[in-house]
Protein backbone atom coordinates (compact mmCIF):
# COMPACT_ATOMS: atom_id res chain seq x y z
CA UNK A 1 11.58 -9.83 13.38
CA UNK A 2 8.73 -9.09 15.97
CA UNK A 3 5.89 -11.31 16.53
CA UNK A 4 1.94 -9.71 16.12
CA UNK A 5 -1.05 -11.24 17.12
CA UNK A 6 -2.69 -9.78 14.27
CA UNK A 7 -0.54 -8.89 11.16
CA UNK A 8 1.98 -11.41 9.62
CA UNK A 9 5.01 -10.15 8.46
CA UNK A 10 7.73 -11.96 6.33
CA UNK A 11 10.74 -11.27 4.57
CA UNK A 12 12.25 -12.96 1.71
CA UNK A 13 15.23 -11.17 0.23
CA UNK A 14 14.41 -7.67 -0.63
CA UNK A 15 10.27 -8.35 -0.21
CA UNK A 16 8.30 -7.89 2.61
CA UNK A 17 5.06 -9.31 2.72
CA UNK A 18 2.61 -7.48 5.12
CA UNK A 19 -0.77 -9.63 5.71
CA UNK A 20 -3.85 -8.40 8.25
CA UNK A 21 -4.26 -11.48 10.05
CA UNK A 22 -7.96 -11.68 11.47
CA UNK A 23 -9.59 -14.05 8.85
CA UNK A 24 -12.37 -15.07 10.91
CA UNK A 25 -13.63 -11.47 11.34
CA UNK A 26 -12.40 -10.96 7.33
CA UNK A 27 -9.20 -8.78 8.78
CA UNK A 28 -12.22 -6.27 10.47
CA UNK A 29 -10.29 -3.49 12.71
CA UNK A 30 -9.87 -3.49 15.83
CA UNK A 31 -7.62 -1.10 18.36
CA UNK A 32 -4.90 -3.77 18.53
CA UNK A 33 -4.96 -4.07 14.89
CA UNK A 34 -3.83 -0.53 14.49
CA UNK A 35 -1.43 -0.71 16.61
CA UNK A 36 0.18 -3.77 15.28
CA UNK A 37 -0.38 -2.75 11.87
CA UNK A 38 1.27 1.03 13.08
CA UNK A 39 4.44 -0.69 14.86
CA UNK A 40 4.90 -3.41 11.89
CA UNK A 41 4.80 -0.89 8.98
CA UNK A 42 7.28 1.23 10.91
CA UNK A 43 9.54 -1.50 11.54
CA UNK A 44 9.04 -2.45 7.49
CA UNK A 45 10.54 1.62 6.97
CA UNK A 46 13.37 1.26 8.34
CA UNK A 47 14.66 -2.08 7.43
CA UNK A 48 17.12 -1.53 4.73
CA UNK A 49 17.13 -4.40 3.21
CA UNK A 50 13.24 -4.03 2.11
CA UNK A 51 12.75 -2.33 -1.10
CA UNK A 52 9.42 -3.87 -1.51
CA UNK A 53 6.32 -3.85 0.37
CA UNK A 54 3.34 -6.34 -0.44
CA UNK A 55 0.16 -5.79 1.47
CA UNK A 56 -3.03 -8.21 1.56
CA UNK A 57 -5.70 -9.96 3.69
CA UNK A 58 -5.86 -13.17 5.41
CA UNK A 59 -8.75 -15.73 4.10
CA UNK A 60 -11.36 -14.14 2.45
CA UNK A 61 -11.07 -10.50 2.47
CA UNK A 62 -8.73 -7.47 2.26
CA UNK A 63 -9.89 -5.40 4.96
CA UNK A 64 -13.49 -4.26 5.03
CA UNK A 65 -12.90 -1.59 7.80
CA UNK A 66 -13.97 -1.10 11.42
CA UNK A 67 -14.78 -4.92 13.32
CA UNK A 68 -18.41 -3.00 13.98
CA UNK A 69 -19.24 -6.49 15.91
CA UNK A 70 -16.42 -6.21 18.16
CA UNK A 71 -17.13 -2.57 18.82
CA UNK A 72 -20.41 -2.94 19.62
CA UNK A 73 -20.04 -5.75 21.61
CA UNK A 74 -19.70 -4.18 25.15
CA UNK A 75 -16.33 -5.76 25.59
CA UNK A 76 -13.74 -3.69 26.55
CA UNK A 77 -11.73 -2.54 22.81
CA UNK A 78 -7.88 -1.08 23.34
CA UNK A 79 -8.08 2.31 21.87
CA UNK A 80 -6.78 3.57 18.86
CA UNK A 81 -4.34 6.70 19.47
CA UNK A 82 -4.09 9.55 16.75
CA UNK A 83 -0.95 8.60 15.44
CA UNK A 84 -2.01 4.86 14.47
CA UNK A 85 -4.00 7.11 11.72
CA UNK A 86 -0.35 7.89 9.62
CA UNK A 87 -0.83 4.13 8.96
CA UNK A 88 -1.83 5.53 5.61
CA UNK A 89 0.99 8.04 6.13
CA UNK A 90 3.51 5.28 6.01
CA UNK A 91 1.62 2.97 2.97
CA UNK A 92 2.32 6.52 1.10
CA UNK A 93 4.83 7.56 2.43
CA UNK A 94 7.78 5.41 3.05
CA UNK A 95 10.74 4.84 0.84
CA UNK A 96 9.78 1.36 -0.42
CA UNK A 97 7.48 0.64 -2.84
CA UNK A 98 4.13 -0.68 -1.48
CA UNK A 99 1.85 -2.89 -3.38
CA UNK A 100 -1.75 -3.75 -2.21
CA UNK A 101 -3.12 -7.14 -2.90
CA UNK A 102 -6.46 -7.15 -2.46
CA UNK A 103 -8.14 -10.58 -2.08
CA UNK A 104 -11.77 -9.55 -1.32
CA UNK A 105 -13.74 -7.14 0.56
CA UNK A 106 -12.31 -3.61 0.79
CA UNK A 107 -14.20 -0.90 2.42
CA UNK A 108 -13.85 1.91 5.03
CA UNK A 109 -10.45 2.34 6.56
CA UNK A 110 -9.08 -0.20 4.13
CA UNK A 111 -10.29 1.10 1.36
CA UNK A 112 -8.38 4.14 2.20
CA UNK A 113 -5.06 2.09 3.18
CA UNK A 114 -5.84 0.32 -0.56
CA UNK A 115 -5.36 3.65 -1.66
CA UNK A 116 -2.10 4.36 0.12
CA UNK A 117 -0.33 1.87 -1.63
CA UNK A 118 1.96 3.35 -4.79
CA UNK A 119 0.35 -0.06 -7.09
CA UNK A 120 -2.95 -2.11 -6.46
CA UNK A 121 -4.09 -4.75 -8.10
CA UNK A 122 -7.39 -7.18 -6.98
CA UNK A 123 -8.90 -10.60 -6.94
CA UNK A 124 -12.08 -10.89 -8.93
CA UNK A 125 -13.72 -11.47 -6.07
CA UNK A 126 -12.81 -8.57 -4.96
CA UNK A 127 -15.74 -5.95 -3.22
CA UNK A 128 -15.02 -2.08 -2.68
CA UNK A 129 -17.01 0.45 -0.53
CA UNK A 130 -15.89 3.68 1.02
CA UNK A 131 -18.74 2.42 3.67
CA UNK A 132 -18.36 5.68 6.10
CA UNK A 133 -21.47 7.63 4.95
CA UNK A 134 -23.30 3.66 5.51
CA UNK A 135 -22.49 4.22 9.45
CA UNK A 136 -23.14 7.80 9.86
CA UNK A 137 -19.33 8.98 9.76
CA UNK A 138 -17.57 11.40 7.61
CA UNK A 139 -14.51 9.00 7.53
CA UNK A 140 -10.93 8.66 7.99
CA UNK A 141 -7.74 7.10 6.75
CA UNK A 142 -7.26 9.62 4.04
CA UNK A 143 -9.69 8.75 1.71
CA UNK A 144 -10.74 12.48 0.31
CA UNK A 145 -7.05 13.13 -0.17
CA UNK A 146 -5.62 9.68 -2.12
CA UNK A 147 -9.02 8.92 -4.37
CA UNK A 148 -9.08 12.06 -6.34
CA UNK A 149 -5.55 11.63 -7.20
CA UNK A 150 -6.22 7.85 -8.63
CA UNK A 151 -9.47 8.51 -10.35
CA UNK A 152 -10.25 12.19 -10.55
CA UNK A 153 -12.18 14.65 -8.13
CA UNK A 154 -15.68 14.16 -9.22
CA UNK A 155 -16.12 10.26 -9.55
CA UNK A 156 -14.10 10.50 -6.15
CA UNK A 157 -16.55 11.90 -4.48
CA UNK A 158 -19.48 9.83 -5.97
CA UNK A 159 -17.72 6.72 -4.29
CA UNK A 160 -17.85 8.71 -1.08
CA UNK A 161 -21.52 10.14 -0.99
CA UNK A 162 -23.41 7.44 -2.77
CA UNK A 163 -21.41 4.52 -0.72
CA UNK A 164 -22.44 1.94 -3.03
CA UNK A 165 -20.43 -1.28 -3.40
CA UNK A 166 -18.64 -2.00 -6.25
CA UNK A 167 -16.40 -4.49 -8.26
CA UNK A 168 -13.19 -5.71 -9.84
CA UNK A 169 -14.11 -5.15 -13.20
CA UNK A 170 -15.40 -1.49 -12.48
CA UNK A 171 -12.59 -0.74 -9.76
CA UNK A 172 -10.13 -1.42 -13.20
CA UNK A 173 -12.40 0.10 -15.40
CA UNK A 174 -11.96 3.32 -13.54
CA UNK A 175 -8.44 3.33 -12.94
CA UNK A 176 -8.27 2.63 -9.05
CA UNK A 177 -6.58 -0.90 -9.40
CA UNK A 178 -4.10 -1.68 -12.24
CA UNK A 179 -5.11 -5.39 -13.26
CA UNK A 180 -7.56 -8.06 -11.76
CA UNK A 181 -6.96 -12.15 -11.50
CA UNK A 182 -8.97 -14.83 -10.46
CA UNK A 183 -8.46 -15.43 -6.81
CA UNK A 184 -6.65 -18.55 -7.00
CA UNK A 185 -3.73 -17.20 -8.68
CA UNK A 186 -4.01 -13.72 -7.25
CA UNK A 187 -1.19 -13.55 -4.44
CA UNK A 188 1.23 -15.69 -6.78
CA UNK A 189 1.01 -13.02 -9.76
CA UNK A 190 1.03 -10.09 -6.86
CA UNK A 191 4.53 -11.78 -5.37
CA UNK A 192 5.55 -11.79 -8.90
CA UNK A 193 5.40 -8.79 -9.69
CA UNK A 194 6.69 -7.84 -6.33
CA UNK A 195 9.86 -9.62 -6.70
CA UNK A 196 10.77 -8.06 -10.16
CA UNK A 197 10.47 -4.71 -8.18
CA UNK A 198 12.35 -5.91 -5.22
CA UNK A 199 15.08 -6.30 -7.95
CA UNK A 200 15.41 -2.86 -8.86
CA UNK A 201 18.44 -0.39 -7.90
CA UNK A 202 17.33 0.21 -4.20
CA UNK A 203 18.58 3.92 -3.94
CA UNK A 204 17.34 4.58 -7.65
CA UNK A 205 13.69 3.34 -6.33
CA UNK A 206 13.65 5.20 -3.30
CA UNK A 207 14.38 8.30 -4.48
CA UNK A 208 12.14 8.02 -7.28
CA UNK A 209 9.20 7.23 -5.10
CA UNK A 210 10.29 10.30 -3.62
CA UNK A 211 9.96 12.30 -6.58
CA UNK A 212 6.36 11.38 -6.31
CA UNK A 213 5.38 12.22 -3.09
CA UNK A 214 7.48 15.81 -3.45
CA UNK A 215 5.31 16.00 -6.46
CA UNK A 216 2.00 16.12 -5.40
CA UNK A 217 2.87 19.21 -3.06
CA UNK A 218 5.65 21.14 -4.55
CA UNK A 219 5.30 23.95 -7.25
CA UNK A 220 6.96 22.92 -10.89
CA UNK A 221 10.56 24.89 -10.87
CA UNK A 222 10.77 23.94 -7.16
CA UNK A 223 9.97 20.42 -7.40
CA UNK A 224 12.82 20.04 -10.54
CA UNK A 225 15.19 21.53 -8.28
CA UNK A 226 15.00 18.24 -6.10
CA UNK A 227 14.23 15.99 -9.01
CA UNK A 228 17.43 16.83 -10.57
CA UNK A 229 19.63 16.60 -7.23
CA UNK A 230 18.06 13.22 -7.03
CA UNK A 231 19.05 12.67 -10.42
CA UNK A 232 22.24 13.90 -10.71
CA UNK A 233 23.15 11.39 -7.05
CA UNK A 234 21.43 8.54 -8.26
CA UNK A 235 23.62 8.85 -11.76
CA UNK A 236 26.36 8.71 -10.13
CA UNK A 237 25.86 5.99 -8.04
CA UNK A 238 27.97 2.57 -8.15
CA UNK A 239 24.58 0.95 -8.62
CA UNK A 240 24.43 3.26 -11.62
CA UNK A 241 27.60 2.21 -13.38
CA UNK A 242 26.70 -1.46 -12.50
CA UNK A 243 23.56 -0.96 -14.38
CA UNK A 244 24.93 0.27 -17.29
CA UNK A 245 27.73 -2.31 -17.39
CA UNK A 246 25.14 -4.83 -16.87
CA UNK A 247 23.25 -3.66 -19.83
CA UNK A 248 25.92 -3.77 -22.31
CA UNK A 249 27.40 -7.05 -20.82
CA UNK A 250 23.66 -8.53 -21.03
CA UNK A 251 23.61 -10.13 -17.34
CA UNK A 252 21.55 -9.25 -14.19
CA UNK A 253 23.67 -6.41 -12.49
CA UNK A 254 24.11 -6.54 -8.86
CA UNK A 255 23.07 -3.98 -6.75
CA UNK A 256 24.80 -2.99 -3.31
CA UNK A 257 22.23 0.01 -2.62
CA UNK A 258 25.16 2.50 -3.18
């Protein structure tokens, strides 16, 4: 497991826990950031044995975007290279299920990788802001793309031209995280629900995340076509026949991923 100066990243069993790891600056982002967040989510994809992906903050905060003090500083910054940008690509994207935890503020570029996740659920503490209009930028990190597919077109783009924070209780009441808890027990009920997932019949999982992704771009009758392939594998997979003996023998089955 590689080492990162700023992102922790742990495994236990089939759970990876991804944390931005810059507490003092609340997880701000910095070039080396992205890259370490870039080279540790790819290195998350293609470990096999991960069927779960939870994603937080450090300390106080989630992410709240760009470090603007370090980047205005004058010191020299390591760049950020165009592909560090498919860090939302891979939250969405990759075959595991990924689960954002989000402890406090969220705004800019992590409000859009809060949006990349497949579940998200927040502290209440929590803070969100798409922040980009704030600092004179159009914004990046997906944003335009994920929102309206969480909470509809219109109030998406409210959260994007009036930039105005907002909280846990309104971030539920609209739809864009799934359940708030006090801080204190946040992480612990996160992991929890992590670990029930991490559980699941890895090859049923990943191709049903799949099916989600291939549906928000593929026409209907082309889209079944691949969801009953899928299907049709899946069903007659030995996880498959474990599950169903495990049912009827009322135990935990034990899945092998095949």
């Amino acid at each position: 497991m590689s080492n990162y100066e700023t992102v922790l990243y742990e495994v236990e069993g089939n759970l990876a826990t991804v944390t931005l790891n810059r507490p003092e600056s609340l997880n701000g982002i910095t070039g080396t950031l992205m890259r370490e967040l870039y080279q540790c989510l790819n290195e998350v994809a293609l470990d096999a044995n991960v069927r779960v992906v939870m994603f937080t903050g450090a300390g106080r905060a989630f992410c709240p975007g760009v470090d603007l003090k370090a980047s205005t500083s004058g010191e020299p910054q390591e760049p950020s290279r165009r592909e560090y940008f498919h860090i939302t690509t891979l939250l969405h994207e990759m075959p595991k299920v990924t689960i954002a935890a989000i402890n406090g503020a969220c705004a800019g570029a992590g409000f859009g990788w809060a949006c990349a996740c497949d579940l998200r659920y927040a502290s209440e503490r929590a803070m969100f802001n798409s922040a980009f209009l704030g600092v004179g930028i159009s914004g990046d990190m997906a944003g335009p793309w994920l929102l309206p597919r969480i909470v509809g077109a219109t109030k998406a783009r409210e959260l994007f031209f009036m930039s105005q924070k907002f909280d846990a209780a309104e971030a539920e009441r609209i739809g864009l995280v799934l359940k708030v808890f006090p801080d204190l027990i946040l992480r612990e009920e996160v992991r929890a629900i992590a670990m029930r997932l991490s559980k699941s019949a890895p090859l049923a999982i990943g191709e049903m995340k799949k099916n989600f992704i291939n549906a928000e771009n593929m026409p209907l009758r082309d889209y079944i076509e691949v969801e009953t392939e899928r299907h049709t594998r899946t069903g007659g997979s030995q996880d498959s026949r474990e599950a169903m003996r495990a049912f009827v023998e009322k135990r935990e089955p034990n899945f092998v991923g095949r």
